[in-house]
PDB file of N, CA and C in Angstrom:
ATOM      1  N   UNK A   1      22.617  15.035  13.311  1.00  0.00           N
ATOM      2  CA  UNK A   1      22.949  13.684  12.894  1.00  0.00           C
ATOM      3  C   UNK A   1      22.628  12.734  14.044  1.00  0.00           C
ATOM      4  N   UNK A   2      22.144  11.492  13.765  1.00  0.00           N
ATOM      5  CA  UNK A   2      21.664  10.811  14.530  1.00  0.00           C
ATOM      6  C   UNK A   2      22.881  10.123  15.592  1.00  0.00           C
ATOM      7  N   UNK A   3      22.967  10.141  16.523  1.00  0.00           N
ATOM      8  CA  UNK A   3      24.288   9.529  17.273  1.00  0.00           C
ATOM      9  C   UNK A   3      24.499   7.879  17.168  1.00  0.00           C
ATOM     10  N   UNK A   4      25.184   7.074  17.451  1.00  0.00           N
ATOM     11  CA  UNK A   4      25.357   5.869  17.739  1.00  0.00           C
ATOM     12  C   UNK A   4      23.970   5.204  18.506  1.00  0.00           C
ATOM     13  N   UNK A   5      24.224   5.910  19.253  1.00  0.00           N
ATOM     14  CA  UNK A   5      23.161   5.211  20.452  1.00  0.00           C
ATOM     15  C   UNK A   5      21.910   5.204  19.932  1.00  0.00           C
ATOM     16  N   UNK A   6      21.451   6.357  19.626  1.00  0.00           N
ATOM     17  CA  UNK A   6      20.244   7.002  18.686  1.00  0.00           C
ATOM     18  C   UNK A   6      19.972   5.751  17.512  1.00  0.00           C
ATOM     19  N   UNK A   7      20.536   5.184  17.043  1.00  0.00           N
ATOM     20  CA  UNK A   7      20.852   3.872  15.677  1.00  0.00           C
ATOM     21  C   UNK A   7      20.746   3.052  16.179  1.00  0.00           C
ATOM     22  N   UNK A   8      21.557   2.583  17.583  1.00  0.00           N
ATOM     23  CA  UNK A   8      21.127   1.382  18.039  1.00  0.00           C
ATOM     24  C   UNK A   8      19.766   1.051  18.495  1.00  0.00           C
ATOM     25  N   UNK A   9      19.269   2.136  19.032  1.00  0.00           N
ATOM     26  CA  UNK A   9      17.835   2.029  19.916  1.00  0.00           C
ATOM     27  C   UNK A   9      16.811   1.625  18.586  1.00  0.00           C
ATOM     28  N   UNK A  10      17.211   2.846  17.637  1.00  0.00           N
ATOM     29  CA  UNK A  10      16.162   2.999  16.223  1.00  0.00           C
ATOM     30  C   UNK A  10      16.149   1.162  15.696  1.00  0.00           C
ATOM     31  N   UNK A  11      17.723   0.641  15.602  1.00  0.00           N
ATOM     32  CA  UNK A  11      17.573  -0.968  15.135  1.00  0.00           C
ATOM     33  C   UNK A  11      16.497  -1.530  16.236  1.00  0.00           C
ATOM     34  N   UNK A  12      16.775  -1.504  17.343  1.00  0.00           N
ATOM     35  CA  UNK A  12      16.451  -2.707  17.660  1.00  0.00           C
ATOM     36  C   UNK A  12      14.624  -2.950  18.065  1.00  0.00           C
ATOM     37  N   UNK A  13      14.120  -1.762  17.772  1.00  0.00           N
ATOM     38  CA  UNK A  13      12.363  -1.669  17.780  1.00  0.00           C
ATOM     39  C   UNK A  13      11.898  -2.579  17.073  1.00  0.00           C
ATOM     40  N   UNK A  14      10.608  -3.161  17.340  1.00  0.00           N
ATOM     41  CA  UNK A  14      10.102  -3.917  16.898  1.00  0.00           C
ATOM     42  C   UNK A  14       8.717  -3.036  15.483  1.00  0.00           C
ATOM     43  N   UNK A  15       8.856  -3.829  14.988  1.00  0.00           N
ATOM     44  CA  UNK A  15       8.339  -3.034  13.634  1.00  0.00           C
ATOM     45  C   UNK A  15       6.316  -3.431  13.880  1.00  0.00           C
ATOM     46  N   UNK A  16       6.303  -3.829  14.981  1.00  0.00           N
ATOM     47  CA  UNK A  16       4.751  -4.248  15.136  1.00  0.00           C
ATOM     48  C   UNK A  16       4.816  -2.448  16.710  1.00  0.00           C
ATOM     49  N   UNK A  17       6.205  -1.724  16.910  1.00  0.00           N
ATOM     50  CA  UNK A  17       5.532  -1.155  17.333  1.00  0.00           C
ATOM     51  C   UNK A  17       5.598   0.552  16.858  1.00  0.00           C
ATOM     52  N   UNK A  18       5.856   0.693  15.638  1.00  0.00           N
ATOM     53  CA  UNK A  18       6.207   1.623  14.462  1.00  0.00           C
ATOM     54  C   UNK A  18       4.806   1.784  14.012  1.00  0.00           C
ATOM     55  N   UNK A  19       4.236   2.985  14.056  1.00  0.00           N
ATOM     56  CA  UNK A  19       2.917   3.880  13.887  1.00  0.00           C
ATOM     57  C   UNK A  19       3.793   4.357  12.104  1.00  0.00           C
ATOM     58  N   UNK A  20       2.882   3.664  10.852  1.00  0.00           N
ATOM     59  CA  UNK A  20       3.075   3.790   9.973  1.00  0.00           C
ATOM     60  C   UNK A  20       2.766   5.605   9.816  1.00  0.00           C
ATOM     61  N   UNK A  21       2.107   6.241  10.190  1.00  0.00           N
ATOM     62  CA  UNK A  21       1.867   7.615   9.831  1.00  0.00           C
ATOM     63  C   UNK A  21       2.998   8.665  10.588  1.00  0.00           C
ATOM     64  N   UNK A  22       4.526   7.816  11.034  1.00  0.00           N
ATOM     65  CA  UNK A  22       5.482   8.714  11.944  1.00  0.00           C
ATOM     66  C   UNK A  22       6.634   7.989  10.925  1.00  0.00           C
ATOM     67  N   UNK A  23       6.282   7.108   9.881  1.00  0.00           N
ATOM     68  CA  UNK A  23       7.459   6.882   9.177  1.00  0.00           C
ATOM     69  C   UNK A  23       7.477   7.458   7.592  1.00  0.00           C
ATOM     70  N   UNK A  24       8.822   7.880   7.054  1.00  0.00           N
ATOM     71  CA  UNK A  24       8.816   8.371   6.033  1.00  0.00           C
ATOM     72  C   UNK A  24       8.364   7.489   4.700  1.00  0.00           C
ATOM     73  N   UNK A  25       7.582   7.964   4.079  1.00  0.00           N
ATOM     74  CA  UNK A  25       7.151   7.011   2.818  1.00  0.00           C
ATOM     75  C   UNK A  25       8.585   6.836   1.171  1.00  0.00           C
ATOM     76  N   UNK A  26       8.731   5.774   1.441  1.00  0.00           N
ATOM     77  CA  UNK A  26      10.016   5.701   0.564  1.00  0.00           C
ATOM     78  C   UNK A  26       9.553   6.064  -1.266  1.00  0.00           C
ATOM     79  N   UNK A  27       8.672   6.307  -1.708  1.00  0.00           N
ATOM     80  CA  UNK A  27       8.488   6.802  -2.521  1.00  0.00           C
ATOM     81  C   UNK A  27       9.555   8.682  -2.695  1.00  0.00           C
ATOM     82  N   UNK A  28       9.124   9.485  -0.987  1.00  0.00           N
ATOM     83  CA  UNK A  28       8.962  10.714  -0.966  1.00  0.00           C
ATOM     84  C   UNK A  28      10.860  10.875  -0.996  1.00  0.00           C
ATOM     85  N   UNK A  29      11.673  10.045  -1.009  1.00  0.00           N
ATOM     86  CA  UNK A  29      12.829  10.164  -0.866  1.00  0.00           C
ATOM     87  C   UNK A  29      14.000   9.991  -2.316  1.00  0.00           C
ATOM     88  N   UNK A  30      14.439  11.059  -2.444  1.00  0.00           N
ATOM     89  CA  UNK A  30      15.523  11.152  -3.266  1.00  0.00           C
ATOM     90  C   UNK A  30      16.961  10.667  -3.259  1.00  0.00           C
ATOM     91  N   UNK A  31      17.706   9.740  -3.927  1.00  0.00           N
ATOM     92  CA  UNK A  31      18.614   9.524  -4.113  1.00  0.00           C
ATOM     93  C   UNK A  31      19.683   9.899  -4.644  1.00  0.00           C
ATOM     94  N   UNK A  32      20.962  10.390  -4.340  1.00  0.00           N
ATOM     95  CA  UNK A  32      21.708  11.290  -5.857  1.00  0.00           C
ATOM     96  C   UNK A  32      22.489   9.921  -5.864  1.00  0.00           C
ATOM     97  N   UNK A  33      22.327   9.201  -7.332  1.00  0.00           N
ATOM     98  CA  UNK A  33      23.215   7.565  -6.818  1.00  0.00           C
ATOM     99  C   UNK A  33      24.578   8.359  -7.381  1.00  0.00           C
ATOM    100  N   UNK A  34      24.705   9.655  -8.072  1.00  0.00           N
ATOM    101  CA  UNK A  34      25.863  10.053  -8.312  1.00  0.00           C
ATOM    102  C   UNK A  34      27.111  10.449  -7.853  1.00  0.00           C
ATOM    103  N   UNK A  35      26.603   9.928  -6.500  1.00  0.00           N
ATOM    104  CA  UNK A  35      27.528  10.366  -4.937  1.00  0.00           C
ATOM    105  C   UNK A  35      28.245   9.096  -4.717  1.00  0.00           C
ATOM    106  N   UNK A  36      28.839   9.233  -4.154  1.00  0.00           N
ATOM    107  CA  UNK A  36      29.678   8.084  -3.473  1.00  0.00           C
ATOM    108  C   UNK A  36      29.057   7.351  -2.332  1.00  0.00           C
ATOM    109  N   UNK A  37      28.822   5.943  -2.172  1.00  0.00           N
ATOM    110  CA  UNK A  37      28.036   5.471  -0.721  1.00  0.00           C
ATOM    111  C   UNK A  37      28.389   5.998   0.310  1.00  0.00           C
ATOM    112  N   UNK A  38      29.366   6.912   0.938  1.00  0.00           N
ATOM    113  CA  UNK A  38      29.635   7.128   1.907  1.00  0.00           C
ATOM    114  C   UNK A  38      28.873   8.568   2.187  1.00  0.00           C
ATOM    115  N   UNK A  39      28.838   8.958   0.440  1.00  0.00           N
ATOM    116  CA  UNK A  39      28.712  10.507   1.040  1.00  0.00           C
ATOM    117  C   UNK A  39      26.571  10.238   1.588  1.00  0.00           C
ATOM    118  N   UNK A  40      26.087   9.372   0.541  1.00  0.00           N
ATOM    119  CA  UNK A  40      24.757   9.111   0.316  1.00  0.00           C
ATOM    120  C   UNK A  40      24.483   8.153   1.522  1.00  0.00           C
ATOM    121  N   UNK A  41      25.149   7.466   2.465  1.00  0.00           N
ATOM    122  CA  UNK A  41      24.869   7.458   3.512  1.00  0.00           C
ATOM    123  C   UNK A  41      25.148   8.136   5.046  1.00  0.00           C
ATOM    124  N   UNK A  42      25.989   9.471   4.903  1.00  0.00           N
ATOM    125  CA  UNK A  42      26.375  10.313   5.692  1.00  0.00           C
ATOM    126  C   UNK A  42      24.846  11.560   5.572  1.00  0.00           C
ATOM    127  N   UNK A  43      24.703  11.301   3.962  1.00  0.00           N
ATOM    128  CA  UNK A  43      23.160  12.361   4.085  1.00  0.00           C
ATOM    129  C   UNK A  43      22.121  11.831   4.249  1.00  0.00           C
ATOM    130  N   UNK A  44      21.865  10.556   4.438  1.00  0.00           N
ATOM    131  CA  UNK A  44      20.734   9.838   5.395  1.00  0.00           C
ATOM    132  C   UNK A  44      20.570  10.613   6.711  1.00  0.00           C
ATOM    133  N   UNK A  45      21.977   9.757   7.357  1.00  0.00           N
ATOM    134  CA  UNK A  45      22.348   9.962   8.470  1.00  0.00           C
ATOM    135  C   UNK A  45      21.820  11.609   8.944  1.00  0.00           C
ATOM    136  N   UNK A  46      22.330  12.646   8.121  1.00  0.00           N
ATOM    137  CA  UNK A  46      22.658  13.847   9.361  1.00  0.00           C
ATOM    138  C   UNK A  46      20.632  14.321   8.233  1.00  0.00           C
ATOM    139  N   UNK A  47      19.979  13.534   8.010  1.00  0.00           N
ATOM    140  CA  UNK A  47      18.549  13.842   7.282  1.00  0.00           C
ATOM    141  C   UNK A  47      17.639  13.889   8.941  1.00  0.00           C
ATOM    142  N   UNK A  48      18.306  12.941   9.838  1.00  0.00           N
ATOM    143  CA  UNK A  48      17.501  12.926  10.919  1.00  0.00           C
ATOM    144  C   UNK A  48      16.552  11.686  10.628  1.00  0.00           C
ATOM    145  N   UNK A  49      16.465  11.357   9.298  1.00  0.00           N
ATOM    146  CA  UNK A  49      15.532   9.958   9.038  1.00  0.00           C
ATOM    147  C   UNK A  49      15.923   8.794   9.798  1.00  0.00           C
ATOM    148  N   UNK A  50      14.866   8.206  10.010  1.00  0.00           N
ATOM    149  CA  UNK A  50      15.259   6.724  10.952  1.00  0.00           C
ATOM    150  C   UNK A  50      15.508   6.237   9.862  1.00  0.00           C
ATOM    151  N   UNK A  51      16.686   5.528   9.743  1.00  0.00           N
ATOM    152  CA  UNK A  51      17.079   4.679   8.410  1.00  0.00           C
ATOM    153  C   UNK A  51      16.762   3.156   8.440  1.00  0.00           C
ATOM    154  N   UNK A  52      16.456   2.526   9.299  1.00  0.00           N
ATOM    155  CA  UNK A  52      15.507   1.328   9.618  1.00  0.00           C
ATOM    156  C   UNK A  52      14.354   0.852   9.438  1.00  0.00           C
ATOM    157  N   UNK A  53      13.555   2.236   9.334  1.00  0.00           N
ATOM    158  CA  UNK A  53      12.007   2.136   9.228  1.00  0.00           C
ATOM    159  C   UNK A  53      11.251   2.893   8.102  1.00  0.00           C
ATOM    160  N   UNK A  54      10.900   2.282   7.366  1.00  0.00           N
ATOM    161  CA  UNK A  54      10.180   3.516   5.786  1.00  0.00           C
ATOM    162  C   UNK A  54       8.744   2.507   5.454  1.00  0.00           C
ATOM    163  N   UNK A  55       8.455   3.349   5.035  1.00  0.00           N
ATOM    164  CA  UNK A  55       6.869   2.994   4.513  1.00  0.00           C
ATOM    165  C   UNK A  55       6.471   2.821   3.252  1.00  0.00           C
ATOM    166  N   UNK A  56       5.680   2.126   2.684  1.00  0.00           N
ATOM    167  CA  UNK A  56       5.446   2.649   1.175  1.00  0.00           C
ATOM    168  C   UNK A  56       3.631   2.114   1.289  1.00  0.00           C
ATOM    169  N   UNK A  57       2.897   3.439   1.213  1.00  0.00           N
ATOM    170  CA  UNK A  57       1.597   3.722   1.559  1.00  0.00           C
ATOM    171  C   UNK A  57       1.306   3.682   3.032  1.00  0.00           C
ATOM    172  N   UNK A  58       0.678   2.206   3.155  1.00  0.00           N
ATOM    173  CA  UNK A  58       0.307   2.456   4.813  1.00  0.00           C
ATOM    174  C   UNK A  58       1.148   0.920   5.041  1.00  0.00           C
ATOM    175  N   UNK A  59       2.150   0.395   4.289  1.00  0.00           N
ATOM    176  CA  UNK A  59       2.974  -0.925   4.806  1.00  0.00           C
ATOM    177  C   UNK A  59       3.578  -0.553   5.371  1.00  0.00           C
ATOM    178  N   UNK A  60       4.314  -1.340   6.340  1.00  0.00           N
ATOM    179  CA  UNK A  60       5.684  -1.007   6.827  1.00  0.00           C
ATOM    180  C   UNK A  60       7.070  -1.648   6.882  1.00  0.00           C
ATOM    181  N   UNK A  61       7.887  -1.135   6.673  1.00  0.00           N
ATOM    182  CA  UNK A  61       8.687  -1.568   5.679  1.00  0.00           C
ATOM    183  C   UNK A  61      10.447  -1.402   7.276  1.00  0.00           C
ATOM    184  N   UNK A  62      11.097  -2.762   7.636  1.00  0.00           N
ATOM    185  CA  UNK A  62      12.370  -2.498   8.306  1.00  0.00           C
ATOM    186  C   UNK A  62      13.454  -3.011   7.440  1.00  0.00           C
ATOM    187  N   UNK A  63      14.577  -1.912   7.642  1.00  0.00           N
ATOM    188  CA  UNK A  63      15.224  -2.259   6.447  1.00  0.00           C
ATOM    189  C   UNK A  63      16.320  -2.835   7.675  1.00  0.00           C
ATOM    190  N   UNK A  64      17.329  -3.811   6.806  1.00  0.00           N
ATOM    191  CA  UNK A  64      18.556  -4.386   7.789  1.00  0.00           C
ATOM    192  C   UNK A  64      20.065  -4.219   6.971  1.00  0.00           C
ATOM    193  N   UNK A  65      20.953  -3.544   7.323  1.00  0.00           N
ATOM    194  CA  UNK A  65      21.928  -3.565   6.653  1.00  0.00           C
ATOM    195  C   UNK A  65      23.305  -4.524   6.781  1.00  0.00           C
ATOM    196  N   UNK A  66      23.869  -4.344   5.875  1.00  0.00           N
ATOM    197  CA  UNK A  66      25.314  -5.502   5.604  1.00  0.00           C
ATOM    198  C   UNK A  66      26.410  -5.195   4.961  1.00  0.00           C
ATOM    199  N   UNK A  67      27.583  -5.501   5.151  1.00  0.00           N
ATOM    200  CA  UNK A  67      28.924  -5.005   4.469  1.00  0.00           C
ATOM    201  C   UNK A  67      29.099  -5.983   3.287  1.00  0.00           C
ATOM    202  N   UNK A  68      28.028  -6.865   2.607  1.00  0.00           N
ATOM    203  CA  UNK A  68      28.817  -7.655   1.917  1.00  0.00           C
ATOM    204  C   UNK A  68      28.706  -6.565   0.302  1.00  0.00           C
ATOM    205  N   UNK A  69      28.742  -5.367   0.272  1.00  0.00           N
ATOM    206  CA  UNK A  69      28.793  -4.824  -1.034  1.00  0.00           C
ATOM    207  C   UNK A  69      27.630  -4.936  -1.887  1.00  0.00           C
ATOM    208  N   UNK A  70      26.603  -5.607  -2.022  1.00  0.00           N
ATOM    209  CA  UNK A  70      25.691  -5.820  -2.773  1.00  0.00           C
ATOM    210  C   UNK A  70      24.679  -4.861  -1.933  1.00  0.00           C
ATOM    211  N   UNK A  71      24.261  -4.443  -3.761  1.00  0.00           N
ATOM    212  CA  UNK A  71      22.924  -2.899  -3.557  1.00  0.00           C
ATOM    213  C   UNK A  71      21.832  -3.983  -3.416  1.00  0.00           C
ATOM    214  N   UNK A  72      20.743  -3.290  -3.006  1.00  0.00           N
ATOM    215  CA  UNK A  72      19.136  -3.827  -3.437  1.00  0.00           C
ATOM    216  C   UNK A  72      18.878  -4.563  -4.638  1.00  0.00           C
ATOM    217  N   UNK A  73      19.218  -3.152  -5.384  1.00  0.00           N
ATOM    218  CA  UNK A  73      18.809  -4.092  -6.846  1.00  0.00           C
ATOM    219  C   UNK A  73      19.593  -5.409  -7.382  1.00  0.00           C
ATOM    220  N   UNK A  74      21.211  -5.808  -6.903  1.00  0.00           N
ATOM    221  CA  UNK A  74      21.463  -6.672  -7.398  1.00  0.00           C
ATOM    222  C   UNK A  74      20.922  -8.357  -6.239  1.00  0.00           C
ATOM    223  N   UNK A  75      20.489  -8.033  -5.234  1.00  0.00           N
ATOM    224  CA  UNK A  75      19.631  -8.714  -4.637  1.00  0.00           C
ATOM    225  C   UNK A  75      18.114  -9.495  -5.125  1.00  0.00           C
ATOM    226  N   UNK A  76      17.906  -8.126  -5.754  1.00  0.00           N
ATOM    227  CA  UNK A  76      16.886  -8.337  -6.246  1.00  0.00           C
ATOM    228  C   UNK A  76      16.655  -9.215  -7.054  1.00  0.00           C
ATOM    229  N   UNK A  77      17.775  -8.463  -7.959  1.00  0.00           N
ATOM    230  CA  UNK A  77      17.986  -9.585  -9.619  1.00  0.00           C
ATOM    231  C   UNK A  77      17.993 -10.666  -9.181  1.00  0.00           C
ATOM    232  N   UNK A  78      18.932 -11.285  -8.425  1.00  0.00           N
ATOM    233  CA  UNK A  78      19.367 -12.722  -7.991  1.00  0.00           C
ATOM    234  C   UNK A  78      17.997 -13.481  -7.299  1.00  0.00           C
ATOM    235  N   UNK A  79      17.220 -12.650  -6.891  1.00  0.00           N
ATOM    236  CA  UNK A  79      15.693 -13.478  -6.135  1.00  0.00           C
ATOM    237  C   UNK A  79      15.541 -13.751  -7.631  1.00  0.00           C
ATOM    238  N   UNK A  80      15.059 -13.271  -8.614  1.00  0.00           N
ATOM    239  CA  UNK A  80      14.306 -12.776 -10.097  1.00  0.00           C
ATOM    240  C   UNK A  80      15.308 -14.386 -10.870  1.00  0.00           C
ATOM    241  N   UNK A  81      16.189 -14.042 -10.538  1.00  0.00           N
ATOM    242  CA  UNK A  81      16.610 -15.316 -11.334  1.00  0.00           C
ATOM    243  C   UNK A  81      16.694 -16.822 -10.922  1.00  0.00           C
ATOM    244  N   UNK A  82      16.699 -16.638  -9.592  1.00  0.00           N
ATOM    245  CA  UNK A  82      16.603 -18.469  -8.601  1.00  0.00           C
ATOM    246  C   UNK A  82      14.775 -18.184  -8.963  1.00  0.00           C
ATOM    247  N   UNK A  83      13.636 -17.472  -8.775  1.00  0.00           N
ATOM    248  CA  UNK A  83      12.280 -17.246  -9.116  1.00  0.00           C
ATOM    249  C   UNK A  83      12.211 -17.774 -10.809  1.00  0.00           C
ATOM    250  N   UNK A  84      13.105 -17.690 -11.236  1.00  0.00           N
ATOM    251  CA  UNK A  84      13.161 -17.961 -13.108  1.00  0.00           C
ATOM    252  C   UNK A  84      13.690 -19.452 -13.413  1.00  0.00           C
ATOM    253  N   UNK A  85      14.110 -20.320 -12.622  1.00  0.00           N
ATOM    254  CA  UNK A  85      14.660 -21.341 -12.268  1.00  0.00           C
ATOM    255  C   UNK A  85      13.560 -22.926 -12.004  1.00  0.00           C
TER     256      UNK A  85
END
């Protein structure tokens, strides 16, 4: 499992210096959403995956996280609907 320190270092890289062919392609990754967030982010965690940095083809992709409760997708929706506006 990745340590504290290990997470902090992984945040704070700059994504211009992330070699797209050393990051995992988010296609190749499975979700069980039937888990609880804690348990589905404890099996990130001990996956060894940098959870900051994913790819999809040869883009590169930094993800940033937040406690305010809202998933992706309901993010999403809400771009989709101020975009419908």
């Amino acid at each position: 499992m990745l340590t504290v320190e290990e997470l902090e270092e992984l945040q704070n890289i700059s994504i211009d210096q992330m070699d797209p062919n050393t990051l995992v392609d988010l296609n190749s990754i499975r979700v069980d959403t039937s888990q609880p967030k804690e348990k589905r982010i404890k099996m990130l965690l001990e996956s060894g995956i940098n959870p900051y940095f994913f790819r999809v083809g040869n883009m590169k992709i930094k993800v940033a996280y937040s406690n305010t409760g809202k998933t992706l997708s309901d993010i999403i929706e809400n771009l989709v609907e101020k975009a419908e506006i």
